[in-house]
C-alpha atoms as a PDB file:
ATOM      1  CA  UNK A   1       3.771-123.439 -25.637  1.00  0.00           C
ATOM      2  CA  UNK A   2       6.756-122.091 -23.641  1.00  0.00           C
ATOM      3  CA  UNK A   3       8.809-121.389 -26.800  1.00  0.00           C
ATOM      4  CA  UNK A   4       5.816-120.080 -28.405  1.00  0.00           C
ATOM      5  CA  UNK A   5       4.639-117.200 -24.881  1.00  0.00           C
ATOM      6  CA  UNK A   6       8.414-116.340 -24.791  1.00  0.00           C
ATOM      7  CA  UNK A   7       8.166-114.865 -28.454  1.00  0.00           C
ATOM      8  CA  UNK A   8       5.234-113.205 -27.423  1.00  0.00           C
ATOM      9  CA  UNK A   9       6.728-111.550 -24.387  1.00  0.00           C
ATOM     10  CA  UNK A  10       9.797-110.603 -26.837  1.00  0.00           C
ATOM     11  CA  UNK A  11       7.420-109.004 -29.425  1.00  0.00           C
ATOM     12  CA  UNK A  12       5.311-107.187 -26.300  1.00  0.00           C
ATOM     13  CA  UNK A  13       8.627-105.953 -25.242  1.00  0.00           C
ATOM     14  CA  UNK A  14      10.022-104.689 -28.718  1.00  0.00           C
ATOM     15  CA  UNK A  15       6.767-102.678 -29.282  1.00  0.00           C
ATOM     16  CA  UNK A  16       6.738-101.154 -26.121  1.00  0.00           C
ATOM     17  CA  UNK A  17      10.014-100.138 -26.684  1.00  0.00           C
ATOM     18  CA  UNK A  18       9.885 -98.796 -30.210  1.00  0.00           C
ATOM     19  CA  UNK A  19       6.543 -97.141 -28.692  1.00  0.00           C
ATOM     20  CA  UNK A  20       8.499 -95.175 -26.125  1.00  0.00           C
ATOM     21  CA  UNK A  21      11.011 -94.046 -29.096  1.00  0.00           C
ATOM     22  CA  UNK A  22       8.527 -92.950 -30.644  1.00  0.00           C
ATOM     23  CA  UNK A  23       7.105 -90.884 -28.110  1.00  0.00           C
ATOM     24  CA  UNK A  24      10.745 -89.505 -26.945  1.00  0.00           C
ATOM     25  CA  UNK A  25      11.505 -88.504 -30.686  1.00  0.00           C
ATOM     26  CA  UNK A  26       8.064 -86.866 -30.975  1.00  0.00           C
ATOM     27  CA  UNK A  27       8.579 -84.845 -27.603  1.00  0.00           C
ATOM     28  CA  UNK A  28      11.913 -83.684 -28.384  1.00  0.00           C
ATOM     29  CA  UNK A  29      11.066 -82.883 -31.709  1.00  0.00           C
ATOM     30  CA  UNK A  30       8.254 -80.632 -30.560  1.00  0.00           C
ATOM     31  CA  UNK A  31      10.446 -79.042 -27.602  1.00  0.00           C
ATOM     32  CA  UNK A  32      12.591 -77.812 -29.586  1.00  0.00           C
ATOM     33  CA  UNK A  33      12.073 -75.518 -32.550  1.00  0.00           C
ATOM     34  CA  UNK A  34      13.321 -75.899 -35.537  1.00  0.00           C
ATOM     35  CA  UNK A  35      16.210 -73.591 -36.861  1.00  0.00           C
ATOM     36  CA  UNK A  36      14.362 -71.258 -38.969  1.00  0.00           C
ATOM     37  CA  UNK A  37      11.461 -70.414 -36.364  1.00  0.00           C
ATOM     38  CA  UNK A  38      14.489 -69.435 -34.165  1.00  0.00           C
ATOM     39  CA  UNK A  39      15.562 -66.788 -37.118  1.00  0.00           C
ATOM     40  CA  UNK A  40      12.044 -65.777 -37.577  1.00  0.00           C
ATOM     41  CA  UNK A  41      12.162 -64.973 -34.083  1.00  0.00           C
ATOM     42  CA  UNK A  42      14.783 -63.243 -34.066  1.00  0.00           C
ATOM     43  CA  UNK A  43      14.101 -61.502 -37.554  1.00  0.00           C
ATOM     44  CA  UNK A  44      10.385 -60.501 -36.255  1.00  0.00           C
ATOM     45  CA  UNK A  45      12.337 -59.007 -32.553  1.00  0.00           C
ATOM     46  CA  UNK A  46      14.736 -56.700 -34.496  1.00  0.00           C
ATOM     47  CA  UNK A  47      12.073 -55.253 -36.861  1.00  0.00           C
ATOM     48  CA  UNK A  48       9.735 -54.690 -33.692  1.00  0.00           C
ATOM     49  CA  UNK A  49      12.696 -52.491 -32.400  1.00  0.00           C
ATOM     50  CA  UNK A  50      13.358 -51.181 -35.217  1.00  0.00           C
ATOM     51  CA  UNK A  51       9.802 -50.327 -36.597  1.00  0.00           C
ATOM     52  CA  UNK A  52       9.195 -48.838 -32.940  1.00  0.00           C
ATOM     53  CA  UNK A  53      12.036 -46.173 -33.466  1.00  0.00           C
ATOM     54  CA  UNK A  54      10.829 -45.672 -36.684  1.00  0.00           C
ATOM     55  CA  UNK A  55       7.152 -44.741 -35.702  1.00  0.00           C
ATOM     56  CA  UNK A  56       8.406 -42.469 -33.388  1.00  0.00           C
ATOM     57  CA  UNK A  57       8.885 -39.704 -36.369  1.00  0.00           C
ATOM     58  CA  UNK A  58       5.170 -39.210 -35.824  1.00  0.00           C
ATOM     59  CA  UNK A  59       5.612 -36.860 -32.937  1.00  0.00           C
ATOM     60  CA  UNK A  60       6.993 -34.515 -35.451  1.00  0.00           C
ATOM     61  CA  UNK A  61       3.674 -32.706 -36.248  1.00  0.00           C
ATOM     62  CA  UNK A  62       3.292 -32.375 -32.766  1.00  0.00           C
ATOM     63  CA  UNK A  63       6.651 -30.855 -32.269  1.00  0.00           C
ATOM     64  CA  UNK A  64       6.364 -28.902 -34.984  1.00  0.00           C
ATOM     65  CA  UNK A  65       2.717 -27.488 -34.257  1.00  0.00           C
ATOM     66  CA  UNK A  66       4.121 -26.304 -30.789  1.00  0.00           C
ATOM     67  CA  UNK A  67       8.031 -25.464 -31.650  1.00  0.00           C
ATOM     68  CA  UNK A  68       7.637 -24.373 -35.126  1.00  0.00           C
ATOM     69  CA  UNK A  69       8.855 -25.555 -38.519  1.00  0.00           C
ATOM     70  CA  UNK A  70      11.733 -23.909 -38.209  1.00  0.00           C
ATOM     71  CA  UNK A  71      13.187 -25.054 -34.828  1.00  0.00           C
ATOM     72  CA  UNK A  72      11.774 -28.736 -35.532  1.00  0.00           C
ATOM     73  CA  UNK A  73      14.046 -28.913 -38.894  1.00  0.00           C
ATOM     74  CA  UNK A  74      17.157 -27.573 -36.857  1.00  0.00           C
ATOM     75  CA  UNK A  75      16.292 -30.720 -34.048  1.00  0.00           C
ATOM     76  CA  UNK A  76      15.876 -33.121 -37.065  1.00  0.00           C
ATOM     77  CA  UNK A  77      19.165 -32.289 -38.981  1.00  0.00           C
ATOM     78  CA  UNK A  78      21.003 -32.326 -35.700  1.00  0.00           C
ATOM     79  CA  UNK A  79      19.821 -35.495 -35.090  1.00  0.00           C
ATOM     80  CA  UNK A  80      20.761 -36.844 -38.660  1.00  0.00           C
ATOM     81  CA  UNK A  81      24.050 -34.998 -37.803  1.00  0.00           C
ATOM     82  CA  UNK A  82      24.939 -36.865 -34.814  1.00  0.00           C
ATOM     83  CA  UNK A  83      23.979 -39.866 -35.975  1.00  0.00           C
ATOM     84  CA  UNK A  84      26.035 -39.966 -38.760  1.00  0.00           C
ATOM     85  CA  UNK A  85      29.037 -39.111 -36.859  1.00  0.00           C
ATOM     86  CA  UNK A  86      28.304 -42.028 -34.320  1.00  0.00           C
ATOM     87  CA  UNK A  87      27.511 -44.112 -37.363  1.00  0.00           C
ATOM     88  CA  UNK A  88      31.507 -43.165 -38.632  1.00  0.00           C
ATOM     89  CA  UNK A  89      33.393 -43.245 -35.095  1.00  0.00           C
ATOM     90  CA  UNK A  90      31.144 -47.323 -34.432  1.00  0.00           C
ATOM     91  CA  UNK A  91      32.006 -48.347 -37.791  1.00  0.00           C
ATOM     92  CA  UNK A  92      35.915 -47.361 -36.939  1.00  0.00           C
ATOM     93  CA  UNK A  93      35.760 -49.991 -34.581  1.00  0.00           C
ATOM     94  CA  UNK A  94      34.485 -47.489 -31.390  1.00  0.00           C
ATOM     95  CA  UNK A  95      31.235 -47.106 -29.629  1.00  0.00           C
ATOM     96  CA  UNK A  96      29.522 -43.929 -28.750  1.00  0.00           C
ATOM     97  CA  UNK A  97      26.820 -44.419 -25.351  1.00  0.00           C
ATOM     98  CA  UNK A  98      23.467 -45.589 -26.452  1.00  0.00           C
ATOM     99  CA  UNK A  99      23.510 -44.633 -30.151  1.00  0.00           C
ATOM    100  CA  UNK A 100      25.726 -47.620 -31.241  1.00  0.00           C
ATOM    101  CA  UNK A 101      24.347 -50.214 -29.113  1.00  0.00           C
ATOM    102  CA  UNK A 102      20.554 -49.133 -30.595  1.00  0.00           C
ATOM    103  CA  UNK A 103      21.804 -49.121 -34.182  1.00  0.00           C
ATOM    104  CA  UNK A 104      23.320 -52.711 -33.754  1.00  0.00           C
ATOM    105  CA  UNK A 105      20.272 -54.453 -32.053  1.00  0.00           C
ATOM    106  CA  UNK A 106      17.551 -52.782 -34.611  1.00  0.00           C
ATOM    107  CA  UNK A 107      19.803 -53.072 -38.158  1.00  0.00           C
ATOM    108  CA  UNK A 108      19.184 -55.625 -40.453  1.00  0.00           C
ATOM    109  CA  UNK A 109      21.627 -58.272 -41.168  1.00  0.00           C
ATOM    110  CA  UNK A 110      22.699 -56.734 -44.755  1.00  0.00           C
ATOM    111  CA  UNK A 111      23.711 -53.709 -42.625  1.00  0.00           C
ATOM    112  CA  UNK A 112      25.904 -55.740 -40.853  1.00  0.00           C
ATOM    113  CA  UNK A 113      29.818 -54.230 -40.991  1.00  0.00           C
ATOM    114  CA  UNK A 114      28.059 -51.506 -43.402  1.00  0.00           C
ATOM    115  CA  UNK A 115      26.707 -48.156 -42.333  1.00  0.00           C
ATOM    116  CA  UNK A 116      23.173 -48.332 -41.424  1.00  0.00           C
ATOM    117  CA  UNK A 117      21.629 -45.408 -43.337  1.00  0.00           C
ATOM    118  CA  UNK A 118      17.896 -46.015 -42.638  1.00  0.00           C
ATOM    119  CA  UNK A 119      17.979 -43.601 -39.890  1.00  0.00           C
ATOM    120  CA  UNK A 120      19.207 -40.398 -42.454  1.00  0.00           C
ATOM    121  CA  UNK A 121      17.010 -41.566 -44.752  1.00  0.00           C
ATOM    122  CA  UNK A 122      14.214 -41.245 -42.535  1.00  0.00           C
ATOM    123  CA  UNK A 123      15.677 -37.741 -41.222  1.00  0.00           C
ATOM    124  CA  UNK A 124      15.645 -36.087 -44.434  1.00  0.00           C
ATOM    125  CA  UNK A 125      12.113 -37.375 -45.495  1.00  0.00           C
ATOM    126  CA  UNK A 126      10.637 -35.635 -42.343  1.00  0.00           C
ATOM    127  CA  UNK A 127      12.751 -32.326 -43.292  1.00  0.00           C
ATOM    128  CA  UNK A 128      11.379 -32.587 -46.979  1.00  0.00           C
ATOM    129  CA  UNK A 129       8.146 -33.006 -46.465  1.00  0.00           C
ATOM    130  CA  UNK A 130       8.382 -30.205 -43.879  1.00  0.00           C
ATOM    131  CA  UNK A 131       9.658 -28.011 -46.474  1.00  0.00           C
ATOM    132  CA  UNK A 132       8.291 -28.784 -49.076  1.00  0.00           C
ATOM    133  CA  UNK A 133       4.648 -28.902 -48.617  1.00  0.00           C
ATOM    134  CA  UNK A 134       1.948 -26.666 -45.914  1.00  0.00           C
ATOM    135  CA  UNK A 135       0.963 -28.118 -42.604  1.00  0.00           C
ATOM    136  CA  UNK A 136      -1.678 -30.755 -43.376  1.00  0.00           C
ATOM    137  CA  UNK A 137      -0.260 -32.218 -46.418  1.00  0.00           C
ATOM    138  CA  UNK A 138       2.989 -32.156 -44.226  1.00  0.00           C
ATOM    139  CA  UNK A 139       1.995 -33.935 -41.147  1.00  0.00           C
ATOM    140  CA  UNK A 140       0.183 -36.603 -43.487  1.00  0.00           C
ATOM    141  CA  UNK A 141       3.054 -37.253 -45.258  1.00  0.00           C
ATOM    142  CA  UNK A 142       4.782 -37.430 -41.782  1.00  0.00           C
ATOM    143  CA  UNK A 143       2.309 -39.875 -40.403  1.00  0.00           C
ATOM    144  CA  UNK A 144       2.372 -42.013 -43.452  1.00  0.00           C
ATOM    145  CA  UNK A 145       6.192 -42.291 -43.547  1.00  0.00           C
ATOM    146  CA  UNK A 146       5.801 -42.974 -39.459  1.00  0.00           C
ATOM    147  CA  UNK A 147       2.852 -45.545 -39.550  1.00  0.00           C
ATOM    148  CA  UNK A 148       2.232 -46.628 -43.254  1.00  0.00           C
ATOM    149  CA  UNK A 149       5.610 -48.098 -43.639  1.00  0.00           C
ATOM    150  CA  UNK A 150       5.920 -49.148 -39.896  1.00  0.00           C
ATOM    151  CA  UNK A 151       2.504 -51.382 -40.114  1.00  0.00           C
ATOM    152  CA  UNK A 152       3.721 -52.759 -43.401  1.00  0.00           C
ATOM    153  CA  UNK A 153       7.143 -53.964 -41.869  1.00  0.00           C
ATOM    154  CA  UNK A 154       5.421 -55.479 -38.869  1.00  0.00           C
ATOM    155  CA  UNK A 155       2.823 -57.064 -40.539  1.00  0.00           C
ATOM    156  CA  UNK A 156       4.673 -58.221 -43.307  1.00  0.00           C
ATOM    157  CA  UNK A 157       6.978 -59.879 -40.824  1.00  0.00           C
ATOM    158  CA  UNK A 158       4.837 -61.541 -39.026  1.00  0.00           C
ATOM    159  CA  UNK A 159       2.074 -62.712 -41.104  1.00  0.00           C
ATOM    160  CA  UNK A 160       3.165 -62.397 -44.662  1.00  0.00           C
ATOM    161  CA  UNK A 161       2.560 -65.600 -46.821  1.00  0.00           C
ATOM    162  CA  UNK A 162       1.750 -63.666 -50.531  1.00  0.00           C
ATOM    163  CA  UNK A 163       4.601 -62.034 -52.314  1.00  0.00           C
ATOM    164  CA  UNK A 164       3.182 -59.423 -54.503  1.00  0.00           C
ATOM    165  CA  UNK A 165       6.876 -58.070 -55.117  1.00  0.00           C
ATOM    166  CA  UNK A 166      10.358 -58.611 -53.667  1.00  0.00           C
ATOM    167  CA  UNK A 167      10.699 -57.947 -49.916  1.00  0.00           C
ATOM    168  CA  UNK A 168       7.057 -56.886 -49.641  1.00  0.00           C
ATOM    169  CA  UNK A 169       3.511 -59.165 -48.584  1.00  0.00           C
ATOM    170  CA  UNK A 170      -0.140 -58.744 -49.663  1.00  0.00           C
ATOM    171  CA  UNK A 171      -0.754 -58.937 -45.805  1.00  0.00           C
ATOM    172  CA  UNK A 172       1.833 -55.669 -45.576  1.00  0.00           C
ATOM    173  CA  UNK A 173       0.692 -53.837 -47.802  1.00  0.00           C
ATOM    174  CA  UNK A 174      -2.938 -54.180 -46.862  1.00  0.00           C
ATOM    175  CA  UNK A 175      -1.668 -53.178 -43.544  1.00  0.00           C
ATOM    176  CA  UNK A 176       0.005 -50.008 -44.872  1.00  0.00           C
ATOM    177  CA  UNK A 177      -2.906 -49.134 -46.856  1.00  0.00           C
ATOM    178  CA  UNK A 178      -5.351 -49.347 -43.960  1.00  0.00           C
ATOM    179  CA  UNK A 179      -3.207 -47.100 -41.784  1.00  0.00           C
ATOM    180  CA  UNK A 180      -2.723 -44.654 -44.406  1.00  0.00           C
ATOM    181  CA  UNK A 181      -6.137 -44.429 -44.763  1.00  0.00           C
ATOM    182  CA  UNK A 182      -6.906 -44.071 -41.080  1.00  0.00           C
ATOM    183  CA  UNK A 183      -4.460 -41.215 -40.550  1.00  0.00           C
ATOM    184  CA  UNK A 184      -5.608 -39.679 -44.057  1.00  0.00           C
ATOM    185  CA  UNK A 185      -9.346 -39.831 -42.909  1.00  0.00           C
ATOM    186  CA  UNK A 186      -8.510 -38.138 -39.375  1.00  0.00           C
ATOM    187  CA  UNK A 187      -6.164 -35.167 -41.081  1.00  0.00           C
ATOM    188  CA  UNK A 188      -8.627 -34.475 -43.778  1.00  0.00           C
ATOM    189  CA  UNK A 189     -11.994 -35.762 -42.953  1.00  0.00           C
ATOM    190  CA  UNK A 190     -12.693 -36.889 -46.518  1.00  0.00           C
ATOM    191  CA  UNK A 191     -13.368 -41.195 -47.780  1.00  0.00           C
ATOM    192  CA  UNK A 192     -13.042 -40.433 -51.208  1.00  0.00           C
ATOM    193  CA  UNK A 193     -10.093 -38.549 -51.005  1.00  0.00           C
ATOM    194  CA  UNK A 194      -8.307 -40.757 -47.973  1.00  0.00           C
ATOM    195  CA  UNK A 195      -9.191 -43.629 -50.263  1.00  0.00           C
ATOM    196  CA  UNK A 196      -6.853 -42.434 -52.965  1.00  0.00           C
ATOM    197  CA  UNK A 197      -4.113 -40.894 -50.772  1.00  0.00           C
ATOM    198  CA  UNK A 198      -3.904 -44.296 -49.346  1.00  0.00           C
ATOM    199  CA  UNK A 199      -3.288 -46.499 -52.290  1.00  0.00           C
ATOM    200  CA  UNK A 200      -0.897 -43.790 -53.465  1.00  0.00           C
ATOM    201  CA  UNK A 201       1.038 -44.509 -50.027  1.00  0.00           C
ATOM    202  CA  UNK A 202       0.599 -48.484 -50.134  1.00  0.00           C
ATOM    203  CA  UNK A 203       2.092 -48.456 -53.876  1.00  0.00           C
ATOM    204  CA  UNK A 204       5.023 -46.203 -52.973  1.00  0.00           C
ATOM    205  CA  UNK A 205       5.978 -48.307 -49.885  1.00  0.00           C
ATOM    206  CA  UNK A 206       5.959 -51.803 -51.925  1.00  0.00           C
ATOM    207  CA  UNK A 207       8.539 -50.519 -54.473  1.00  0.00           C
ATOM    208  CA  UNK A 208      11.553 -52.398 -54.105  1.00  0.00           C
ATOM    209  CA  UNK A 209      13.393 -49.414 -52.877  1.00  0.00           C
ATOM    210  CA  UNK A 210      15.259 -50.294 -49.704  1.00  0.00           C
ATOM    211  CA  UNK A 211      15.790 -47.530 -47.146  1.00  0.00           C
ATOM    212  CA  UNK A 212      15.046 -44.713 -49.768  1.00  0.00           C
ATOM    213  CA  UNK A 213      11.711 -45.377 -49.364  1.00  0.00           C
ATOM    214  CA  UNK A 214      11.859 -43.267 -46.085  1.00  0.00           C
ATOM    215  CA  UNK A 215      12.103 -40.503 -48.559  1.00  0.00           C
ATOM    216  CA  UNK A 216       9.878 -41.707 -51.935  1.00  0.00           C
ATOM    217  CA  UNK A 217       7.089 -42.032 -49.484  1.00  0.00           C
ATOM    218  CA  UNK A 218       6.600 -38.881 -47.785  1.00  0.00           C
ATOM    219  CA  UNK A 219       7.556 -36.740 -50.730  1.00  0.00           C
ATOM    220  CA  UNK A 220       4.836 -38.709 -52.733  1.00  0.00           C
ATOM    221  CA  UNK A 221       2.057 -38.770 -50.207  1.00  0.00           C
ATOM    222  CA  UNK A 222       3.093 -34.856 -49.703  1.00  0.00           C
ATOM    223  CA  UNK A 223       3.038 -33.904 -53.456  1.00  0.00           C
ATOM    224  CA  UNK A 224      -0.235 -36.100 -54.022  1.00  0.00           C
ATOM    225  CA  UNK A 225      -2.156 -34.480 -50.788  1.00  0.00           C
ATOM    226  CA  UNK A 226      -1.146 -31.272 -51.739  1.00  0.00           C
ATOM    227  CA  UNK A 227      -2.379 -31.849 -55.483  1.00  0.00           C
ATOM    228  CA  UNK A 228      -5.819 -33.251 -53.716  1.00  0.00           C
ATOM    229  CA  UNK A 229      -6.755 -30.463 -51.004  1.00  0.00           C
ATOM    230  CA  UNK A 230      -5.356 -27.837 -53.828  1.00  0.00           C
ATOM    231  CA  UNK A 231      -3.424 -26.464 -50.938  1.00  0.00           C
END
């Protein structure tokens, strides 16, 4: 009987002990996250940043409205000017006050060591569709550029689980067309028409185009509204 409560005690004792093993190992486990939720993280921080600079184009129209065309393409191409120049003097190895630091923390990892071109790109297709099309189709373009592709990145990043095409998410792209639409809707007043400009938009932005979309979008949301309103 001795022998016999002894094992018992023994096999009490080893359970309890695997028990609390198993406990530990399940606490740690779920303390601390796993290695790609850490680069999501940090993948879904730098496109916040980065989409946040890049909606900031939308106070174009307003700039232009009050300043005129004219004076808002001269702020525009100065700004693609000096960027470029801080882009040159930080890739020889220097830093220029603010512009460098921003450019690091909001580029993508395959801009790393390379020059990060996303913010000319989105320079020049502000000035384009500034010069090439009249006010409303202009700012539309502008807003589209601004929040069509900035919704898509976000929500792409964050919630994106269907791949319609490389580098760009059912969820994104229903995200770009619904802000397309919106901004459409208020600029022209028209469904029908909104409707159309906005699938236009959602196409353009899922073509596996990399930073030249900044330009293919707001020339083709331009051209199309332009074609539309018979402007």
């Amino acid at each position: 009987m001795q022998g016999k409560a002894i094992t018992q005690i023994t096999d009490a004792i080893t359970m309890t002990r695997n028990g609390v093993r198993s406990v530990l190992h399940a606490g740690f486990t779920t303390a601390i996250p796993e290695r790609s939720d850490i680069d999501r993280l940090s993948g879904l921080k730098g496109e916040f940043i980065r989409k946040a600079l890049h909606m900031t184009i939308a106070l174009v129209p307003a700039i232009a409205t009050v300043a005129g065309a004219f004076a808002t393409l001269v702020l525009l191409a100065t700004g693609v000017l000096a960027y470029t120049v801080a882009e040159y003097i930080r890739l020889q190895g220097h830093s220029v006050v603010f512009i460098s630091s921003v450019t690091v923390l909001a580029s993508r990892a395959r801009d790393r060591g390379h020059f990060v071109a996303g913010p000319v790109t989105l320079g020049i297709g502000t000035m384009l569709a500034l010069l090439l099309y009249p006010a409303p189709a202009a700012f539309l373009a502008i807003y589209a550029l601004a929040f069509g592709d900035g919704f898509a990145a976000l929500v792409g990043r964050a919630f994106g689980t269907v791949q319609i095409l490389p580098g760009t998410s059912l969820e994104g792209s229903l995200a770009c067309f619904v802000a397309v639409y919106t901004a459409a809707y208020v600029v022209t007043g028209r469904i029908a028409e909104s409707i159309v400009i906005g699938i236009a938009a959602t196409v353009l932005e899922a073509l596996p185009t990399n930073d030249m979309d900044n330009v293919i979008l707001p020339v083709g949301v331009g051209l199309l509204t332009t074609l539309i309103l018979q402007l």
